[in-house]
Protein backbone atom coordinates (compact mmCIF):
# COMPACT_ATOMS: atom_id res chain seq x y z
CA UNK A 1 52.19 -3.28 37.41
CA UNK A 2 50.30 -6.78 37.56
CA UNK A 3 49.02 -6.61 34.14
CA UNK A 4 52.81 -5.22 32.52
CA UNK A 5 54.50 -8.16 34.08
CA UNK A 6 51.94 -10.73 33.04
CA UNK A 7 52.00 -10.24 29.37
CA UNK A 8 55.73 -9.75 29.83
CA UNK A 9 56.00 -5.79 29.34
CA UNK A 10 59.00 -3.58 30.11
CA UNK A 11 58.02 -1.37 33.17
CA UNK A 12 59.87 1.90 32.50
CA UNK A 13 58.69 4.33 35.07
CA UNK A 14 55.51 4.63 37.46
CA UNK A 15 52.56 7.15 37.55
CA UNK A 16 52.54 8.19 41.07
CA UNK A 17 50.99 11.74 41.04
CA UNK A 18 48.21 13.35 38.59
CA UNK A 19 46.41 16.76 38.89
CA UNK A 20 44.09 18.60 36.55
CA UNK A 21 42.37 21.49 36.45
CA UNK A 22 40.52 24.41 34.39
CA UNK A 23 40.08 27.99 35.20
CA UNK A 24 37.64 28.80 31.83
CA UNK A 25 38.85 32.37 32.17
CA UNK A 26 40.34 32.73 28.39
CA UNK A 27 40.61 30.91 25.74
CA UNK A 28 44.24 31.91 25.31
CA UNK A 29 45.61 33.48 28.32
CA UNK A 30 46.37 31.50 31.07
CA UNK A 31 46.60 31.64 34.68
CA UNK A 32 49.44 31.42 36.87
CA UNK A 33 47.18 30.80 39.75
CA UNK A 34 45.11 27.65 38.48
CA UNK A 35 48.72 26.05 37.09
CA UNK A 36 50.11 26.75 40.73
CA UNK A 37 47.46 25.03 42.18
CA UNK A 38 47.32 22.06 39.55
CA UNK A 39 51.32 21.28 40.50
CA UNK A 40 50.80 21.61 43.62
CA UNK A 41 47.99 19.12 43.61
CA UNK A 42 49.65 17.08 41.50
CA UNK A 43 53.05 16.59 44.30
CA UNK A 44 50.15 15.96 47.20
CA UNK A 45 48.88 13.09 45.03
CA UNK A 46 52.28 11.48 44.75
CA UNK A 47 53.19 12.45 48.50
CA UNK A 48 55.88 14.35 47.79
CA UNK A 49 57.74 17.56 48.34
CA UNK A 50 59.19 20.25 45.41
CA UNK A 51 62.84 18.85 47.01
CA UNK A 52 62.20 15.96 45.89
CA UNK A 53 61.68 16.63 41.84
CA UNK A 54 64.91 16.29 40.00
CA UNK A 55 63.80 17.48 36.69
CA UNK A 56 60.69 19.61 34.84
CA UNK A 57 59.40 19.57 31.71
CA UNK A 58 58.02 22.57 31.21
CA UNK A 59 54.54 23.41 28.55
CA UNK A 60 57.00 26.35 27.07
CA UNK A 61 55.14 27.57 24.23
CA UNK A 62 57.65 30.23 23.76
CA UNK A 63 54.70 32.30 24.12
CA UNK A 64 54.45 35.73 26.55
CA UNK A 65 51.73 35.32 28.24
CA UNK A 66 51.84 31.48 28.75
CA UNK A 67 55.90 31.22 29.29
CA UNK A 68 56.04 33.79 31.77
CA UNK A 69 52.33 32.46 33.91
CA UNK A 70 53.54 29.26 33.78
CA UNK A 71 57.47 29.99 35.26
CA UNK A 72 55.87 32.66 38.11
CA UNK A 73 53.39 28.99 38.79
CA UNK A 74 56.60 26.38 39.06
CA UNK A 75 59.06 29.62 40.80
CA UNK A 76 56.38 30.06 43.60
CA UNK A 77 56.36 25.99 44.19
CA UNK A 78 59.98 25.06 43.36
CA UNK A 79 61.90 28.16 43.92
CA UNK A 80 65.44 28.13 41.64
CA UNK A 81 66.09 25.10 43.12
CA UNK A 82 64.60 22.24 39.89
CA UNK A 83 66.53 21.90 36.71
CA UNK A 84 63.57 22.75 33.81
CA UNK A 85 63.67 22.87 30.08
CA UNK A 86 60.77 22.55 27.73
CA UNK A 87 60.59 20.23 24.85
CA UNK A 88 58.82 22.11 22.70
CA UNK A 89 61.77 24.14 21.52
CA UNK A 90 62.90 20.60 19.27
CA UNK A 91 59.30 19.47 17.48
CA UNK A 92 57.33 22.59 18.04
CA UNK A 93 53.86 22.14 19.39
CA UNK A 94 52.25 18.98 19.14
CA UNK A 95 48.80 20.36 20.35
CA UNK A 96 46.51 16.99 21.70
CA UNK A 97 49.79 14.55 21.50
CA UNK A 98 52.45 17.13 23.62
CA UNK A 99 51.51 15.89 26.93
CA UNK A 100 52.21 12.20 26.51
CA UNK A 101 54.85 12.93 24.09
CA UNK A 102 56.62 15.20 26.35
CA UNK A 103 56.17 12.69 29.58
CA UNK A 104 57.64 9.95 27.54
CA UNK A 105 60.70 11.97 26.29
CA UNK A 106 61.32 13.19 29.85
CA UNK A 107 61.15 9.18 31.13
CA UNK A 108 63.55 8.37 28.61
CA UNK A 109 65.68 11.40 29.88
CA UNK A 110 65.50 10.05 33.35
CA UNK A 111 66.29 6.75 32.77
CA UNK A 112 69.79 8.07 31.19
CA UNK A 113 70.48 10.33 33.63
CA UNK A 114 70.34 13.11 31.50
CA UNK A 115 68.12 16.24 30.53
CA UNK A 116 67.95 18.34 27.11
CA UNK A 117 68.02 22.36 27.23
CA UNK A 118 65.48 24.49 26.21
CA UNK A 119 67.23 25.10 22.14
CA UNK A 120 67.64 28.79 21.69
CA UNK A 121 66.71 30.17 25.42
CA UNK A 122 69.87 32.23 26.09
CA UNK A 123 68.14 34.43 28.35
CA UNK A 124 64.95 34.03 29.87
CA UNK A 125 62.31 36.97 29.54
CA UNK A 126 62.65 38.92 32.73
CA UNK A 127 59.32 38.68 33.89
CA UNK A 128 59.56 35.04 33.27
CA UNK A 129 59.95 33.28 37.20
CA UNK A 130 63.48 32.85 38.80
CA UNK A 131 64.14 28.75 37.44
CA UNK A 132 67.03 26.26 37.00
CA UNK A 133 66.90 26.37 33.45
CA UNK A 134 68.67 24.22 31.82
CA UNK A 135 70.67 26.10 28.69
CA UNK A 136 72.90 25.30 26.26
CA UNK A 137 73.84 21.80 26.73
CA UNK A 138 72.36 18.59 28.24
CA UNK A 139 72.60 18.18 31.86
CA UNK A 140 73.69 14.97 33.82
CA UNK A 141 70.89 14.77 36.70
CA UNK A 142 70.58 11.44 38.44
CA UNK A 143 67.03 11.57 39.93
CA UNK A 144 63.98 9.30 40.85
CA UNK A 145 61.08 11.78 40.20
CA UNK A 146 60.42 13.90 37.20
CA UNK A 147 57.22 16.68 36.79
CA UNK A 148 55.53 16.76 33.72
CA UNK A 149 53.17 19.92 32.78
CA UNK A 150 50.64 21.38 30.41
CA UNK A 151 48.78 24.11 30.00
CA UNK A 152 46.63 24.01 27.00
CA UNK A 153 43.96 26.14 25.66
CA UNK A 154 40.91 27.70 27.46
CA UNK A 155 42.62 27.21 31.14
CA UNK A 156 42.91 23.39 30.85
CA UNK A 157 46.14 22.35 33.36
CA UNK A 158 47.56 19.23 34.08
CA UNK A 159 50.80 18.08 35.75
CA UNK A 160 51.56 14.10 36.06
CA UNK A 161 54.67 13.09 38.14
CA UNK A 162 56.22 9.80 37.64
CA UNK A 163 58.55 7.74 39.15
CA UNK A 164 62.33 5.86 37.89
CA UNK A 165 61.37 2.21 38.05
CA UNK A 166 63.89 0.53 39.96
């Protein structure tokens, strides 16, 4: 915060909560446990509670396996009760850039008090977790904190949480 202000920088939103993890068990499968625990770890770092998340941006590959591991991990945590769409569904995967990329589109969506769908989910797999997806059309949300995730090949998690600068 120091350093942005000193050379005159915009200050957009804050990094208050980061968690990452790796469960090596497959190169391509992942595991709901390991994401559970990386979110989780991620909302003790920040000091918060699920309630307090107003919007998720999910990994989504649009993949089986990883779609419905990864919405089991966020269901257990945040219940039905977090609006969540995944980016991914407008640019495809970026691979090493979708993390930051994703984070930054979600900050922007915060700041306008307003959140994308997933394109082209009409109905979500039925194994997939119980979520707040957000379909169709853009949703006005109004929120202070937004949870960023990926889940990336050979078990590698991470989840970053950042705050609306005020």
């Amino acid at each position: 915060q120091d350093h942005a202000r000193a050379r005159g920088a915009t200050i957009y939103g804050e990094i208050v909560g980061f968690a990452t993890n790796c469960d090596a068990a497959h190169i391509t499968q992942p595991q709901r446990e390991t994401m559970q625990v990386c979110m989780a770890q991620s909302l003790a770092m920040a000091g918060l509670g699920p309630q307090e998340i107003g919007y998720i941006s999910a990994h989504g590959t649009a993949t089986d396996r990883g779609d419905i591991a990864e919405s089991q991990a966020t269901a257990a945590i945040f219940g039905d009760s977090v609006p969540i769409s995944s980016l991914k569904s407008y640019f495809g995967h970026t691979l090493g850039a979708c993390g930051a990329l994703e984070a930054l589109l979600s900050l922007h969506m915060m700041r306008e008090g307003w959140f994308t769908p997933t394109l082209n989910l009409r109905q979500p797999d039925e194994q997939c977790g119980a979520l707040d997806y957000i379909m169709g059309e853009t949703r006005p949300i109004d929120c202070e904190f937004i949870q960023s995730n990926n889940f990336a090949f050979g078990g590698i998690n991470t989840s970053i949480i950042i705050k609306r600068w005020a």
